[in-house]
N, C-alpha and C. Protein backbone atom coordinates (compact mmCIF):
# COMPACT_ATOMS: atom_id res chain seq x y z
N UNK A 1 -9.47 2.60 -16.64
CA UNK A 1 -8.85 1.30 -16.45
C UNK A 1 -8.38 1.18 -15.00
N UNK A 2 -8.80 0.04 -14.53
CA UNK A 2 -8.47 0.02 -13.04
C UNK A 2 -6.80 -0.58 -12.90
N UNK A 3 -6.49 -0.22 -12.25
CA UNK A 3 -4.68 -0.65 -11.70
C UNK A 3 -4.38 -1.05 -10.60
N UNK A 4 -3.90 -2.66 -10.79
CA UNK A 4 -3.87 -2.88 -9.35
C UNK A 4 -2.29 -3.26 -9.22
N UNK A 5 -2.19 -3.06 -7.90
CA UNK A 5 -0.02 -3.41 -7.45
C UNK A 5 -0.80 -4.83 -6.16
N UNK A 6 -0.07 -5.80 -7.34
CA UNK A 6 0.27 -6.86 -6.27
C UNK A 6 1.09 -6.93 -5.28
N UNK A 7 1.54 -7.29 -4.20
CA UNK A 7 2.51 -7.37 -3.31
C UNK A 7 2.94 -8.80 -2.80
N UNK A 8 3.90 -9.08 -3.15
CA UNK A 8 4.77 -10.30 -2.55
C UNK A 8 4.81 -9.80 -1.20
N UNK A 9 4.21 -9.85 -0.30
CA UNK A 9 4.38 -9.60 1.57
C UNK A 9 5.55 -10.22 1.74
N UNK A 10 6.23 -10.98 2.03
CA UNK A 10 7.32 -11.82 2.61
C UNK A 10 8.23 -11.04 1.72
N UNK A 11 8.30 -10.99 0.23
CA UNK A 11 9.49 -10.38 -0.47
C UNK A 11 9.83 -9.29 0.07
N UNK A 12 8.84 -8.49 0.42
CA UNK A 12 8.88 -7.03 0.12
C UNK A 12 9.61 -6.61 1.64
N UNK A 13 8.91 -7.63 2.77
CA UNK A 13 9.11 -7.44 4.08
C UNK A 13 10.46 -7.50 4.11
N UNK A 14 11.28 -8.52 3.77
CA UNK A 14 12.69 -8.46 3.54
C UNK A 14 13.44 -8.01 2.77
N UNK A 15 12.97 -6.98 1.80
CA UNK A 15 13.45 -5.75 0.77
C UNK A 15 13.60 -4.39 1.50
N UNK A 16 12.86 -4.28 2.52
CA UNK A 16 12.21 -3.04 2.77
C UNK A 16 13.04 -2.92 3.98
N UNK A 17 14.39 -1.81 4.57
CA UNK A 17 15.32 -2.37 5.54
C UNK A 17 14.67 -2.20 6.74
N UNK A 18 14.08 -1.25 7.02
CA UNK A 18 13.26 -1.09 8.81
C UNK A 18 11.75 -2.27 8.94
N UNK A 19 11.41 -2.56 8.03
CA UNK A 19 10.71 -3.69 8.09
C UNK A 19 11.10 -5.27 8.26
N UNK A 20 12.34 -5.35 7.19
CA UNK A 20 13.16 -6.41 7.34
C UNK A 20 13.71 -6.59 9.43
N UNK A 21 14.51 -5.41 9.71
CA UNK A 21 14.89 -5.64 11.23
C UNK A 21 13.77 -5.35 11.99
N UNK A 22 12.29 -5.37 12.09
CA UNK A 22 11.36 -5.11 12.59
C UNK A 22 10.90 -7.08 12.51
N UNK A 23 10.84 -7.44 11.48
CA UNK A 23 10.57 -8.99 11.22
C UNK A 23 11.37 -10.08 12.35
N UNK A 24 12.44 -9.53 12.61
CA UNK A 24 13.72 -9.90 13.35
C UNK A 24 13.13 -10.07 14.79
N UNK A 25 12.43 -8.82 14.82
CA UNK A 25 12.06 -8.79 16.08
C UNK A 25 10.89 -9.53 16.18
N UNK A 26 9.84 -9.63 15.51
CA UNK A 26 8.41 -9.33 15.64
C UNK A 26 7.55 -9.51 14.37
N UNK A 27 7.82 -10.54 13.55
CA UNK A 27 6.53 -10.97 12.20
C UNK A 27 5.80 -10.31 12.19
N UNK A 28 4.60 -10.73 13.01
CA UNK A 28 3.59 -10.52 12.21
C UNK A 28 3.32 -8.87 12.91
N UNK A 29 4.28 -7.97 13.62
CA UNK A 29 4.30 -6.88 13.58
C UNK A 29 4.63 -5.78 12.39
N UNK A 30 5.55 -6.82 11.81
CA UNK A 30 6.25 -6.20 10.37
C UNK A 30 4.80 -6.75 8.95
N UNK A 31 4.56 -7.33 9.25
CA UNK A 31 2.79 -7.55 8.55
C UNK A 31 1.80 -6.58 8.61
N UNK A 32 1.78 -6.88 10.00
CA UNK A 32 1.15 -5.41 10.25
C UNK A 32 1.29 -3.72 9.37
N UNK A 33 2.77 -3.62 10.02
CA UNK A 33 3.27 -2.31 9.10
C UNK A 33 3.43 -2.25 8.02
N UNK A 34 3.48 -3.36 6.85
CA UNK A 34 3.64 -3.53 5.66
C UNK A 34 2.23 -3.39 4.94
N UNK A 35 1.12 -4.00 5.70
CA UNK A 35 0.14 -3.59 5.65
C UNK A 35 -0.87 -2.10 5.61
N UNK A 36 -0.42 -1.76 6.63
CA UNK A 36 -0.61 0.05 6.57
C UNK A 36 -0.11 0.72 6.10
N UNK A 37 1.46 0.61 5.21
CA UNK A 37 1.70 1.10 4.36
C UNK A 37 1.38 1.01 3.05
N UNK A 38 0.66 -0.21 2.54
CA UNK A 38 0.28 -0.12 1.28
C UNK A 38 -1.13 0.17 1.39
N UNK A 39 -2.26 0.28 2.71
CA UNK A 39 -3.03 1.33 2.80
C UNK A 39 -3.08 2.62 2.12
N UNK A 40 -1.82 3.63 3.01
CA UNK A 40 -2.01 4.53 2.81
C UNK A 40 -1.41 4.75 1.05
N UNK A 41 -0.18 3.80 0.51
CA UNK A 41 -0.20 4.19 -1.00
C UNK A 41 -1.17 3.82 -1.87
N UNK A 42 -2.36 3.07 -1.19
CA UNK A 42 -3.61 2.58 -2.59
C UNK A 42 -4.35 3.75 -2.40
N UNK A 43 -4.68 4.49 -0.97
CA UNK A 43 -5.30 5.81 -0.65
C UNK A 43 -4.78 6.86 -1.63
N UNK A 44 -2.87 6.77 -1.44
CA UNK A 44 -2.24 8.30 -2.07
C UNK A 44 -2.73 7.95 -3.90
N UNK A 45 -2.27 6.81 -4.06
CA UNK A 45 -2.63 6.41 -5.73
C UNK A 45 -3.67 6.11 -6.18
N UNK A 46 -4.85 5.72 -5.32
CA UNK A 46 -6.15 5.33 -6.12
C UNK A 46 -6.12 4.20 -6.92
N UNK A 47 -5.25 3.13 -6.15
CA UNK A 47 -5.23 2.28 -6.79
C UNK A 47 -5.90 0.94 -6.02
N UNK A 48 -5.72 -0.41 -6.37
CA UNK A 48 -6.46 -1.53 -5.74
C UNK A 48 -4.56 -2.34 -5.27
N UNK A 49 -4.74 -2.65 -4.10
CA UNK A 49 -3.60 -3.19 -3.60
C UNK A 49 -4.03 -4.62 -3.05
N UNK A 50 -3.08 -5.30 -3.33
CA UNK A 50 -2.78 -7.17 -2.99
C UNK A 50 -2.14 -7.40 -2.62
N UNK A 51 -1.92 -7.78 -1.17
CA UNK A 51 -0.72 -8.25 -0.79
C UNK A 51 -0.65 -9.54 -0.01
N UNK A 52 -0.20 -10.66 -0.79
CA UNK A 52 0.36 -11.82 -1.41
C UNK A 52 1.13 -12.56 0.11
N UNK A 53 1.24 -13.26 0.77
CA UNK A 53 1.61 -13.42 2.08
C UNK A 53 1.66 -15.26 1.64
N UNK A 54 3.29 -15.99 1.80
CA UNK A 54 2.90 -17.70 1.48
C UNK A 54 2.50 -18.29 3.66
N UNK A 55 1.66 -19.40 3.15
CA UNK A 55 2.18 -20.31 4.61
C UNK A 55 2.07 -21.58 3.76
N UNK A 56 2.57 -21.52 2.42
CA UNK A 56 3.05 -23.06 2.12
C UNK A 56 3.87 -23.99 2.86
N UNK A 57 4.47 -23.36 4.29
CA UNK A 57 5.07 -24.52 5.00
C UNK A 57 4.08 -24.50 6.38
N UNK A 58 2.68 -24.17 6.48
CA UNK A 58 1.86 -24.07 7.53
C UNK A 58 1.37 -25.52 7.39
N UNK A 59 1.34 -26.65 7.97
CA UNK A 59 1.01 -27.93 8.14
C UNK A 59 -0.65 -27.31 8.27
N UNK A 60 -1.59 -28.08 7.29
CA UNK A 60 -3.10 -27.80 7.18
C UNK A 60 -3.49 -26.23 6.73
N UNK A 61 -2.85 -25.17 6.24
CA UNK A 61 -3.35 -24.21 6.61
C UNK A 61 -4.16 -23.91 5.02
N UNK A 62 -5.34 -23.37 5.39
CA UNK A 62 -6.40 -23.06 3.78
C UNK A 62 -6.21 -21.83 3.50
N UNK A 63 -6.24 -21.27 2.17
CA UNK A 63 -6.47 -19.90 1.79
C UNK A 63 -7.33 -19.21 2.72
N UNK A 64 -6.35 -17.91 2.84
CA UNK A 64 -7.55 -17.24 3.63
C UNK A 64 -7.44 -15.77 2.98
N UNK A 65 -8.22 -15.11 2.90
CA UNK A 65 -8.63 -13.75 2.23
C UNK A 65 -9.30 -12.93 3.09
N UNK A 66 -8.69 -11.44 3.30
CA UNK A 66 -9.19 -10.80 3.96
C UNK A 66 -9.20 -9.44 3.69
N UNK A 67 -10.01 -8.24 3.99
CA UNK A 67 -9.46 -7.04 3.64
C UNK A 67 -9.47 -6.51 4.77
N UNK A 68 -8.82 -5.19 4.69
CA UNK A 68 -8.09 -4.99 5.97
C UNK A 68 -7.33 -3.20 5.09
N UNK A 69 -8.48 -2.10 6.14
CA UNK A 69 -8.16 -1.12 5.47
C UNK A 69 -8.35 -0.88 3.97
N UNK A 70 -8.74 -1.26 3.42
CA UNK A 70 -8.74 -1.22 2.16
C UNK A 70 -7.93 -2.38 0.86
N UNK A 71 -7.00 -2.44 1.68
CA UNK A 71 -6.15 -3.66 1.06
C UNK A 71 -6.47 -5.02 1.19
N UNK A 72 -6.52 -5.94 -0.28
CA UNK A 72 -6.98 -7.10 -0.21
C UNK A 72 -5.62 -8.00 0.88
N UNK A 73 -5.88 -8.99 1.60
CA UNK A 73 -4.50 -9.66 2.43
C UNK A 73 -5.20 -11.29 1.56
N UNK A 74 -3.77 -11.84 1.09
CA UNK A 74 -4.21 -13.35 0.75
C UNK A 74 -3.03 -13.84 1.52
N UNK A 75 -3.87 -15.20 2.48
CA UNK A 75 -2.63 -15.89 3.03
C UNK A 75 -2.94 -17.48 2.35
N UNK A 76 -1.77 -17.73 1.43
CA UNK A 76 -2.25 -18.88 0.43
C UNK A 76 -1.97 -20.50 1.01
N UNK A 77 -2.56 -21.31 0.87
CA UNK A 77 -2.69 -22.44 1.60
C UNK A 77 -1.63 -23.30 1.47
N UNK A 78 -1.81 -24.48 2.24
CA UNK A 78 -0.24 -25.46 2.42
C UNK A 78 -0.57 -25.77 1.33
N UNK A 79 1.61 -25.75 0.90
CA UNK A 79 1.89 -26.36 -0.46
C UNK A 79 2.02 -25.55 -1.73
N UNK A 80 1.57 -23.96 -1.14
CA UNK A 80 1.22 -22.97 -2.64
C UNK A 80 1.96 -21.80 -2.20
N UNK A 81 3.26 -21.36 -2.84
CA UNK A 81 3.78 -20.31 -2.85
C UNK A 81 3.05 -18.68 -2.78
N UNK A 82 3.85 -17.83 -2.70
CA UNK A 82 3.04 -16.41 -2.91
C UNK A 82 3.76 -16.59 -4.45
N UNK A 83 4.43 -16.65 -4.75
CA UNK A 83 4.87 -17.08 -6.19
C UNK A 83 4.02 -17.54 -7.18
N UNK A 84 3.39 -18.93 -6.82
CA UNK A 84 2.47 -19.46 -7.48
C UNK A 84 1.15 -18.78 -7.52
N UNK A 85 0.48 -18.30 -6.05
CA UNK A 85 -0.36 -17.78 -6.51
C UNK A 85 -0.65 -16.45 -7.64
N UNK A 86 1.03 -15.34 -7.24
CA UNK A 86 0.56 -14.63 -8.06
C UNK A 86 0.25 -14.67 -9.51
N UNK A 87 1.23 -15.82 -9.50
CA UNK A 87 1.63 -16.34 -11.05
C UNK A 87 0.11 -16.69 -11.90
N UNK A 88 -0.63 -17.31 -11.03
CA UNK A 88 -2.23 -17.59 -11.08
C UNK A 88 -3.54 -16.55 -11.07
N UNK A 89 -2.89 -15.89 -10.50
CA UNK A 89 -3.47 -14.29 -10.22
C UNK A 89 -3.31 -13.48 -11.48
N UNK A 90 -2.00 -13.33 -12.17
CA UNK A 90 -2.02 -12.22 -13.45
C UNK A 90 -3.14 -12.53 -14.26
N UNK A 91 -3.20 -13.30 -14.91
CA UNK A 91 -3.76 -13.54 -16.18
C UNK A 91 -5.33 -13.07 -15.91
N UNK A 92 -5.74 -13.35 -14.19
CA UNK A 92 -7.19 -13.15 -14.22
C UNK A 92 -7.58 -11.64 -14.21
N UNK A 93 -6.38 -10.75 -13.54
CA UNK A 93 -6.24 -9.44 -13.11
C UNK A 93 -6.06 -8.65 -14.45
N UNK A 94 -5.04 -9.30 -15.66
CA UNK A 94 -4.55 -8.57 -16.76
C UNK A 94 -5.40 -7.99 -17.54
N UNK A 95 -6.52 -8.65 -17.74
CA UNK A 95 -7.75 -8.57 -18.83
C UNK A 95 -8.65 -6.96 -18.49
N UNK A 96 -8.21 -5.97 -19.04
CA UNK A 96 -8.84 -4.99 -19.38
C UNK A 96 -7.94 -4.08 -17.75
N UNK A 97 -7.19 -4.41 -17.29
CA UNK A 97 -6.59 -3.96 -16.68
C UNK A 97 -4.89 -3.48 -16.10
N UNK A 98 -4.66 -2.83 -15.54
CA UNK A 98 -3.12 -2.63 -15.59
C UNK A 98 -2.49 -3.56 -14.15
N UNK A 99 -1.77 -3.97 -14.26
CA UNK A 99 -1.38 -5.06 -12.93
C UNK A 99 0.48 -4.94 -12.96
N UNK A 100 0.78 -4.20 -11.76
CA UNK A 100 2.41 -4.53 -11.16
C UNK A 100 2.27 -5.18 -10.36
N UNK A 101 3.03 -5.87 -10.28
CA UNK A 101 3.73 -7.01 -8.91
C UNK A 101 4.88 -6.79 -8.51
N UNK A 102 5.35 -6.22 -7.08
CA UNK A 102 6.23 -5.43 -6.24
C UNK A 102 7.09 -6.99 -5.66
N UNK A 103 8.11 -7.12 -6.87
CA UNK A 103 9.22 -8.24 -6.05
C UNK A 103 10.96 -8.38 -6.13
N UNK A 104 11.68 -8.73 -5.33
CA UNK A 104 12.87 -8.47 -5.76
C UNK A 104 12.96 -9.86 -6.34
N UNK A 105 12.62 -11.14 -6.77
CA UNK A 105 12.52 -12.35 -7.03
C UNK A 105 12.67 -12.68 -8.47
N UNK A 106 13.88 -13.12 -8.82
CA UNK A 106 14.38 -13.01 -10.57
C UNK A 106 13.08 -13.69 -10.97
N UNK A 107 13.32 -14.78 -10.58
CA UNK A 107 12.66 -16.08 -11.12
C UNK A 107 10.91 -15.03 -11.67
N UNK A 108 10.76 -14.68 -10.00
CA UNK A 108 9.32 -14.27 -10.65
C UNK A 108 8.84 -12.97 -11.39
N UNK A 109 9.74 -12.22 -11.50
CA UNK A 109 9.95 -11.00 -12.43
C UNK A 109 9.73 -11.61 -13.54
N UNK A 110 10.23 -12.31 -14.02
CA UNK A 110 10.55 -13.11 -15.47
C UNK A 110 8.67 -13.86 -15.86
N UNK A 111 8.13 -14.30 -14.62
CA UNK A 111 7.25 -15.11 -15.04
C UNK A 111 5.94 -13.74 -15.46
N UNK A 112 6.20 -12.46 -14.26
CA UNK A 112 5.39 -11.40 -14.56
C UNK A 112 5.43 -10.89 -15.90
N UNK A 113 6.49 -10.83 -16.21
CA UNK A 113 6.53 -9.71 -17.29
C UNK A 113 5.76 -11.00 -18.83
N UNK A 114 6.26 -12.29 -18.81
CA UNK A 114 5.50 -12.95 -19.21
C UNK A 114 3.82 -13.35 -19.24
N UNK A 115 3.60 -12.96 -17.88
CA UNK A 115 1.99 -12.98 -18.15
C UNK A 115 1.25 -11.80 -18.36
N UNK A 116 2.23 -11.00 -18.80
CA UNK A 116 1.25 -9.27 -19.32
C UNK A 116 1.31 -8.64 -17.92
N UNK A 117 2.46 -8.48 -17.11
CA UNK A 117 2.08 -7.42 -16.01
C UNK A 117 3.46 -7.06 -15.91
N UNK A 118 3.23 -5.82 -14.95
CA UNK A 118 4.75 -5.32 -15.13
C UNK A 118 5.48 -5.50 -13.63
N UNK A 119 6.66 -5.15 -13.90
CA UNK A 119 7.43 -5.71 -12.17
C UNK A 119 7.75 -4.25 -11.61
N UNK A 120 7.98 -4.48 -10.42
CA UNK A 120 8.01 -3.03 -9.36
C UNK A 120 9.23 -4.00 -8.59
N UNK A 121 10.78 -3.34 -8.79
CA UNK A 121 11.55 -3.71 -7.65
C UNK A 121 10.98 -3.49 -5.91
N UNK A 122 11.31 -4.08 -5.07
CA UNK A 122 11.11 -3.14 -3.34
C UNK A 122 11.53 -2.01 -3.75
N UNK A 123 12.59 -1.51 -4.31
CA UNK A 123 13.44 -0.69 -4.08
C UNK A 123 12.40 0.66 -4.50
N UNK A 124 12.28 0.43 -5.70
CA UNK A 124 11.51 1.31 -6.81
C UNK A 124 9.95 1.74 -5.75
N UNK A 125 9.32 0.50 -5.18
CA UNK A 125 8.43 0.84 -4.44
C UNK A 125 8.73 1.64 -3.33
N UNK A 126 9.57 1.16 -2.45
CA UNK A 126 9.79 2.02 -1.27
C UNK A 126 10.29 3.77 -1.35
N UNK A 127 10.95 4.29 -3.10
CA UNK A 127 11.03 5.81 -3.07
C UNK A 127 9.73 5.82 -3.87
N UNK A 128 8.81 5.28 -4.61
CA UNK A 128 7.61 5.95 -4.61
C UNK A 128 6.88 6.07 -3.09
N UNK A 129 6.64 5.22 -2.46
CA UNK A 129 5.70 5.44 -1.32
C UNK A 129 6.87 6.39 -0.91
N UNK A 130 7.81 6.29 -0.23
CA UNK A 130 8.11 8.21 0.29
C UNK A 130 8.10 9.44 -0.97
N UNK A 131 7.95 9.15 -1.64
CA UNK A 131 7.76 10.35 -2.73
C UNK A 131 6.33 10.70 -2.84
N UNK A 132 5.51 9.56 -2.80
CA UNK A 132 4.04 10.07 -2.71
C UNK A 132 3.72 10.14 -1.19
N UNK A 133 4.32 10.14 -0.14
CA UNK A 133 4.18 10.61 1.56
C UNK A 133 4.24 11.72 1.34
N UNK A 134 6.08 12.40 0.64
CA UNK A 134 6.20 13.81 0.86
C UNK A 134 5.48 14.79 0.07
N UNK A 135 4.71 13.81 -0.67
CA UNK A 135 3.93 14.86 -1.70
C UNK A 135 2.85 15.59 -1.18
N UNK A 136 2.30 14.64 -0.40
CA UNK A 136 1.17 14.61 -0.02
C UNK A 136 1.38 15.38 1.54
N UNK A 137 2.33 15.35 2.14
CA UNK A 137 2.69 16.21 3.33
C UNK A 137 3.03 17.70 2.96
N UNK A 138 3.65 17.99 1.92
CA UNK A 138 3.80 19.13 0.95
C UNK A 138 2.45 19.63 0.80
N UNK A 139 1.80 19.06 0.13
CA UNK A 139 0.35 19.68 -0.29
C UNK A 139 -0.75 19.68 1.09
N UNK A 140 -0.65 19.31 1.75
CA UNK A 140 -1.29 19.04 3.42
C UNK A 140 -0.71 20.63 3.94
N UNK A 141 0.33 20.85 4.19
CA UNK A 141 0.97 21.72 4.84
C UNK A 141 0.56 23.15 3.65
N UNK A 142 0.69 23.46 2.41
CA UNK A 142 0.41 24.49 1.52
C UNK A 142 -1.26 24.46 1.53
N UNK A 143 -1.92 23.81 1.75
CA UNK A 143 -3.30 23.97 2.37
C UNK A 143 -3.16 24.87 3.65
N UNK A 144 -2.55 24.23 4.70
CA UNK A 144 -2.85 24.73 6.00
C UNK A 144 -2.58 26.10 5.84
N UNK A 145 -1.56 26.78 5.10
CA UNK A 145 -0.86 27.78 4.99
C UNK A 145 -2.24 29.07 4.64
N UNK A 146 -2.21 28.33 3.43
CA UNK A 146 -3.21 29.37 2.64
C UNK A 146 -4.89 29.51 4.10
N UNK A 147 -4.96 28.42 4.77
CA UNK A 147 -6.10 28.00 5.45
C UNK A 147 -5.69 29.42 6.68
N UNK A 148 -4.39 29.47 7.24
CA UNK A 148 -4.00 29.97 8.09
C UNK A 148 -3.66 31.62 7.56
N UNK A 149 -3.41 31.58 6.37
CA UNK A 149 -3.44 33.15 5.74
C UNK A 149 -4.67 33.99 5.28
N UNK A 150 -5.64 32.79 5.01
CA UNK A 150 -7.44 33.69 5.26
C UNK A 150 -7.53 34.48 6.50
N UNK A 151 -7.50 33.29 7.46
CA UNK A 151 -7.73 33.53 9.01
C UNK A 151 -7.06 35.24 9.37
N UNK A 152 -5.90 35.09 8.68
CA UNK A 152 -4.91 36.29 9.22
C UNK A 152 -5.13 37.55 8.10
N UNK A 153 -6.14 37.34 7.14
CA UNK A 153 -6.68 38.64 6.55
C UNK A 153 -8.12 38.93 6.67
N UNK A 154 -8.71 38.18 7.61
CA UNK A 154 -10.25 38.65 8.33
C UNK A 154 -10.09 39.25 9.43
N UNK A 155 -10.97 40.43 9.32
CA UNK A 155 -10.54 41.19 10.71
C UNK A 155 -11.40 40.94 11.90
N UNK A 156 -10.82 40.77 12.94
CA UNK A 156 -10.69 40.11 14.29
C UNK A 156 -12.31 40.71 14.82
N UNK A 157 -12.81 41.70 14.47
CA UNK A 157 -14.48 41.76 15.08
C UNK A 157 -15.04 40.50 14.27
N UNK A 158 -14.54 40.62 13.24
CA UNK A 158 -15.61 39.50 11.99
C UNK A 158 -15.37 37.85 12.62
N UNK A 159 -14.00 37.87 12.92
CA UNK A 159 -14.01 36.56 13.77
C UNK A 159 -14.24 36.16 14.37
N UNK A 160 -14.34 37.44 15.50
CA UNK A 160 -15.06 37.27 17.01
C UNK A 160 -16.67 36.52 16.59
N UNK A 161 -17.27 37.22 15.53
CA UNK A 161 -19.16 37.43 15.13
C UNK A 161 -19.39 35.87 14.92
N UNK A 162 -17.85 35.27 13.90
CA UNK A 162 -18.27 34.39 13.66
C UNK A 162 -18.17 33.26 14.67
N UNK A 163 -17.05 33.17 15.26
CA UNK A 163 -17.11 32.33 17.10
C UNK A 163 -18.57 32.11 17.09
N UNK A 164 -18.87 33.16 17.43
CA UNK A 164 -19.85 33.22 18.51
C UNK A 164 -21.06 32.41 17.86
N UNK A 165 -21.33 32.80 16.25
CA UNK A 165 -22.27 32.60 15.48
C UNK A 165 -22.35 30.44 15.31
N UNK A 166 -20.92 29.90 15.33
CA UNK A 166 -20.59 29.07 15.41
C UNK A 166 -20.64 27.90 16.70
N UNK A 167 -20.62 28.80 17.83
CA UNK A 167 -21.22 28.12 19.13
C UNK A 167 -22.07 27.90 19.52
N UNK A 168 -23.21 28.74 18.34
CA UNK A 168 -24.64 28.61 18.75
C UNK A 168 -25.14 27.93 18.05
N UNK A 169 -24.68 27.32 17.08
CA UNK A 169 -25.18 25.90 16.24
C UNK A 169 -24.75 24.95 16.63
């Protein structure tokens, strides 16, 4: 069963505190980074990521859809919430599949859990993505270890043989 985590972009950007004062400075820099972070958690989880972005107050602006790293980006057209769309989005996503939507937003918690999907506070999201960082930096580093403790029980002619054997390919 495939699993996908929607993302309210704008919610999350202002849930999330070094992103929130990064926005302060610099939008669509904090887009950016909000972006590469749910990269690397659809990478750590194997999951399909959406992240939900409104310009319902963009005078003319059309849906636009893009992927980017791996992550789907929807920027939804004048007049249409990230609200509305997701709200429009469950029901098509729910069907034979598992679907969270990452929002601190009462209103739309309430409408998720109503259309068969489940809700992900920021909060709840932001210690999984560092819990699945340090996991994954944990297991990165106990690789290197064991990688670096072969090295240091082959004896140093055999290493030399293999250098050499290795430079010549």
């Amino acid at each position: 069963m495939k699993e996908y985590v929607v993302v309210d972009g704008y919610n999350v950007i202002n849930g999330w505190p070094d992103l929130k004062k990064l926005a302060e400075e610099n939008l669509e820099e904090a887009r950016i980074e909000l972006i590469d972070r749910m990269a690397e958690y659809r990478s750590f989880r194997g999951i399909k990521v959406i992240v939900v972005f409104d310009a319902h107050l963009v005078k003319g602006s059309m849906e636009k859809n893009d992927k980017i790293k791996g992550v789907e980006i929807v920027y939804t057209k004048e007049k249409q919430t990230a609200d509305s769309y997701i709200e429009k989005l469950i029901p098509q996503l729910t069907v034979k599949k598992r679907v969270a939507v990452v929002t601190n937003d009462w209103t739309e918690q309430q409408m998720i859990l109503g259309g068969g999907a489940t809700r992900i506070s920021v909060r709840e999201l932001i210690l999984d993505y560092q819990a699945t960082k340090t996991n994954i930096h944990q297991k990165t580093e106990m690789m290197q270890q064991q990688r670096d403790s072969l090295w240091n029980r082959i004896d140093p002619k055999i290493l030399e043989k293999l250098e050499k054997f290795r430079r010549r390919s």
